[in-house]
C-alpha atoms as a PDB file:
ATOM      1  CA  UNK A   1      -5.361   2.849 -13.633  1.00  0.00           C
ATOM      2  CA  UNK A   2      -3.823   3.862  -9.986  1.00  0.00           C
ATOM      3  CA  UNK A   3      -3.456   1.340  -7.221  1.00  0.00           C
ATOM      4  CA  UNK A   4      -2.848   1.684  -3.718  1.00  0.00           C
ATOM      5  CA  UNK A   5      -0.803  -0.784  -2.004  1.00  0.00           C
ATOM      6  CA  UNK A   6       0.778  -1.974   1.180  1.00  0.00           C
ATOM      7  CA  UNK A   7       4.640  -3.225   1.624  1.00  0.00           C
ATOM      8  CA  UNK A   8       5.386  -5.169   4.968  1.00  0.00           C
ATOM      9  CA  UNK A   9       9.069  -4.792   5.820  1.00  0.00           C
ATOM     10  CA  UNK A  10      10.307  -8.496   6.645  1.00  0.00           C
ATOM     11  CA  UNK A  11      13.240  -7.091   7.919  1.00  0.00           C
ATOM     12  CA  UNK A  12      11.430  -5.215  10.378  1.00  0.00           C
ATOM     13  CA  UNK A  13       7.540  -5.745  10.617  1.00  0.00           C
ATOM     14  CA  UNK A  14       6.990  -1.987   9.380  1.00  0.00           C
ATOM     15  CA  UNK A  15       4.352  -1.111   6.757  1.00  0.00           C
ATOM     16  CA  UNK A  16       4.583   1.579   3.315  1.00  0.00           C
ATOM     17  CA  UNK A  17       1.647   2.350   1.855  1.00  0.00           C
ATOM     18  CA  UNK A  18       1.815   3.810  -1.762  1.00  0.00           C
ATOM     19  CA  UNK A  19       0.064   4.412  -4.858  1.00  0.00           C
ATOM     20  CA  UNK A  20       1.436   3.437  -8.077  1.00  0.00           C
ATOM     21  CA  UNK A  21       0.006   2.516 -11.659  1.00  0.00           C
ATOM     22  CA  UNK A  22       1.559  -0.333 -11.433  1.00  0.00           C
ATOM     23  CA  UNK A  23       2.354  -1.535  -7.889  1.00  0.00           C
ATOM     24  CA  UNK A  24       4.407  -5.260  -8.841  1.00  0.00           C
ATOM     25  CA  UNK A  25       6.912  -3.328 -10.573  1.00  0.00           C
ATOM     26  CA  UNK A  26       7.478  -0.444  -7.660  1.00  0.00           C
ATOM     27  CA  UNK A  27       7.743  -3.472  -5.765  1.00  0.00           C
ATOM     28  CA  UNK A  28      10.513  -4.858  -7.301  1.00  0.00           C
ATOM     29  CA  UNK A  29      12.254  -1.470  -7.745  1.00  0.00           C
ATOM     30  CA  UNK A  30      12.129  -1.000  -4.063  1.00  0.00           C
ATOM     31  CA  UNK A  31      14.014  -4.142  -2.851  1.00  0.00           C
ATOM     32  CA  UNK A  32      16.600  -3.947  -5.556  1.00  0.00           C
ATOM     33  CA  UNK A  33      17.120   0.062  -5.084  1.00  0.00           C
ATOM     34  CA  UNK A  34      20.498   0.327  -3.354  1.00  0.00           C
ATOM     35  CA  UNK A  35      20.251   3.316  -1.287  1.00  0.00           C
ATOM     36  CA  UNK A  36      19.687   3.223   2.594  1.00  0.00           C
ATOM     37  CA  UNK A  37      18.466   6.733   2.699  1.00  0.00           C
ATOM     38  CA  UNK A  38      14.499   6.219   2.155  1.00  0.00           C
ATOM     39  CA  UNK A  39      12.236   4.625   4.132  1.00  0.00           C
ATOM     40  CA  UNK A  40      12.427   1.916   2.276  1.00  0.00           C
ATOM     41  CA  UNK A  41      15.609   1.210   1.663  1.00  0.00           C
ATOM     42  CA  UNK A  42      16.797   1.239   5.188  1.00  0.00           C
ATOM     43  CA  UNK A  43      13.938  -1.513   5.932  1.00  0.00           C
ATOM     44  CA  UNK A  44      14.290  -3.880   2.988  1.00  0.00           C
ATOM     45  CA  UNK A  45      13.234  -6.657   1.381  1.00  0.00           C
ATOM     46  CA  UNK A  46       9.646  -5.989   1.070  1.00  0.00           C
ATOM     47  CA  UNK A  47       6.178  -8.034   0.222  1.00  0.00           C
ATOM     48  CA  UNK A  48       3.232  -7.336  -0.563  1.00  0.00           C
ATOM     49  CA  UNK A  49       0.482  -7.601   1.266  1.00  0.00           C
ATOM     50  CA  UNK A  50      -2.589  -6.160  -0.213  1.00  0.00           C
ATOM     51  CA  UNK A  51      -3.701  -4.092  -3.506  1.00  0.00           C
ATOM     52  CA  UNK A  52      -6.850  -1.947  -4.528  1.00  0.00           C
ATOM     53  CA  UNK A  53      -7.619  -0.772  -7.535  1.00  0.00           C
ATOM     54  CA  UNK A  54      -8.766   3.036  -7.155  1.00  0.00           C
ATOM     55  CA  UNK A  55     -11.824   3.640  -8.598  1.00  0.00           C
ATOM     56  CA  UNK A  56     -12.637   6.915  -9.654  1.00  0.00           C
ATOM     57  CA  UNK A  57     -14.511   9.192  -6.476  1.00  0.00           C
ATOM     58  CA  UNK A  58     -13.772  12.020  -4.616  1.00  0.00           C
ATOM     59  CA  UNK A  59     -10.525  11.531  -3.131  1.00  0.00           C
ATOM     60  CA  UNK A  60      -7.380  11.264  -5.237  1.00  0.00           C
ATOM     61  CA  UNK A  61      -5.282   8.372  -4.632  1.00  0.00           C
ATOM     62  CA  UNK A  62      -2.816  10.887  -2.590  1.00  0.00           C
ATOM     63  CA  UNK A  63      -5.546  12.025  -0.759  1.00  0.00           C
ATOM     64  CA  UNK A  64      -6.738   8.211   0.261  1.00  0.00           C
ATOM     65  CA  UNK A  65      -2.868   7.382   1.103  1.00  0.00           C
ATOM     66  CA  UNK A  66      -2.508  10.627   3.072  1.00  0.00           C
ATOM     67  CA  UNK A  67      -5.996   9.308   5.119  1.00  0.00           C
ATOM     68  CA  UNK A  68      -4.362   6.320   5.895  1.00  0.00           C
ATOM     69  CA  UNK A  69      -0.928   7.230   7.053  1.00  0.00           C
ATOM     70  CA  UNK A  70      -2.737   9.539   9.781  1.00  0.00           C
ATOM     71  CA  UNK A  71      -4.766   6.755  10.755  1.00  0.00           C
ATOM     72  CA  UNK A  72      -2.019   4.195  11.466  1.00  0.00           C
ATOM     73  CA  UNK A  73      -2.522   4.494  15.032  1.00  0.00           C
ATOM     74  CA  UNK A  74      -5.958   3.271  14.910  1.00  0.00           C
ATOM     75  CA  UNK A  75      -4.580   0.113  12.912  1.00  0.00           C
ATOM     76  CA  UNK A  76      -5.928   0.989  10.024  1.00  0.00           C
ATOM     77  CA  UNK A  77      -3.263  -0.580   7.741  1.00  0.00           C
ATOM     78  CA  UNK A  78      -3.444  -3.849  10.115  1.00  0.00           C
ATOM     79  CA  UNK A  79      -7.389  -3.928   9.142  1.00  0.00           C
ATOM     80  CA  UNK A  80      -6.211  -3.303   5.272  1.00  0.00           C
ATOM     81  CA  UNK A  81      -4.485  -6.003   5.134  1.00  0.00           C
ATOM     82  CA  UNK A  82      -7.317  -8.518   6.285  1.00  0.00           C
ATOM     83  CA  UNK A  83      -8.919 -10.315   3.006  1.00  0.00           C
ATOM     84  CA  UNK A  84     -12.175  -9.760   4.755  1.00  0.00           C
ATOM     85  CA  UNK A  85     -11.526  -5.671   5.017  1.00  0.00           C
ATOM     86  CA  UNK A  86     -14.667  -4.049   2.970  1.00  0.00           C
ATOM     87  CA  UNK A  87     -13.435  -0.579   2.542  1.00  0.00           C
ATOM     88  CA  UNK A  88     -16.525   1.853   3.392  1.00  0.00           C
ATOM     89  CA  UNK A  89     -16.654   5.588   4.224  1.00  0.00           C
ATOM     90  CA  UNK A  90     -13.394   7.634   2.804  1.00  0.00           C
ATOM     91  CA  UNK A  91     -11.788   4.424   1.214  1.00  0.00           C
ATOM     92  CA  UNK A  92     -15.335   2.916  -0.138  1.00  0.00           C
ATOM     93  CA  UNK A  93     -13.721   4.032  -4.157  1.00  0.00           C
ATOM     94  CA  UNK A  94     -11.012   0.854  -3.027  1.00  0.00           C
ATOM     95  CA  UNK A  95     -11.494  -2.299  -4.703  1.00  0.00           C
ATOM     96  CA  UNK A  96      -9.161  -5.197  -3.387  1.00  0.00           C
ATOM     97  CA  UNK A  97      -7.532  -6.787  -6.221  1.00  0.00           C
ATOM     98  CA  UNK A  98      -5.150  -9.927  -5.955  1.00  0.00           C
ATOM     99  CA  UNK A  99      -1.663  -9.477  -4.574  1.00  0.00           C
ATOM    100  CA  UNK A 100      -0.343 -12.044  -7.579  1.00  0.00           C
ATOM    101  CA  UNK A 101       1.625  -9.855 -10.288  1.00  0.00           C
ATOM    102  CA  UNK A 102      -0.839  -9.822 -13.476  1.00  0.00           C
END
């Protein structure tokens, strides 16, 4: 099963969206990688914010994380993140899933 999910920087504000088949553990990868090259690394810790199951559809979970990077100027990710967000249109395969490790 792939998930999509979105990190909020606390160091900086910052989001990272992803996809992952299991999301907790890239989590916990990211904040205790030690490199300062990525994206990532330069803006750690992390938490997470919100999680969707990908259900199968037409876009591949690349193609759904690609759609939302572009859009990140129309707050997109900021409208993600709201518990009442009901994806529809290109993200309608997303199914919000609790941010709680399993």
């Amino acid at each position: 099963m792939m998930y999509l999910f979105i990190l909020k920087s606390e160091a900086e504000g910052g989001f990272y969206v992803g996809n992952n088949n299991d999301p907790w553990a890239k989590l916990s990868e990211i904040n205790s990688n030690e490199s300062v090259e990525t994206y990532t690394g330069k803006h750690k810790p992390w938490i997470m914010m919100s999680v969707f199951k990908i259900n199968d559809g037409r876009l591949s979970a690349k193609q759904i994380v690609t759609f939302i990077k572009r859009h990140q100027e129309f707050n997109l990710i900021e409208k993600m993140i709201d518990p009442g967000f009901i994806p529809s249109d290109k993200l309608v395969q997303l199914e919000r899933v609790s941010t709680d490790q399993p």
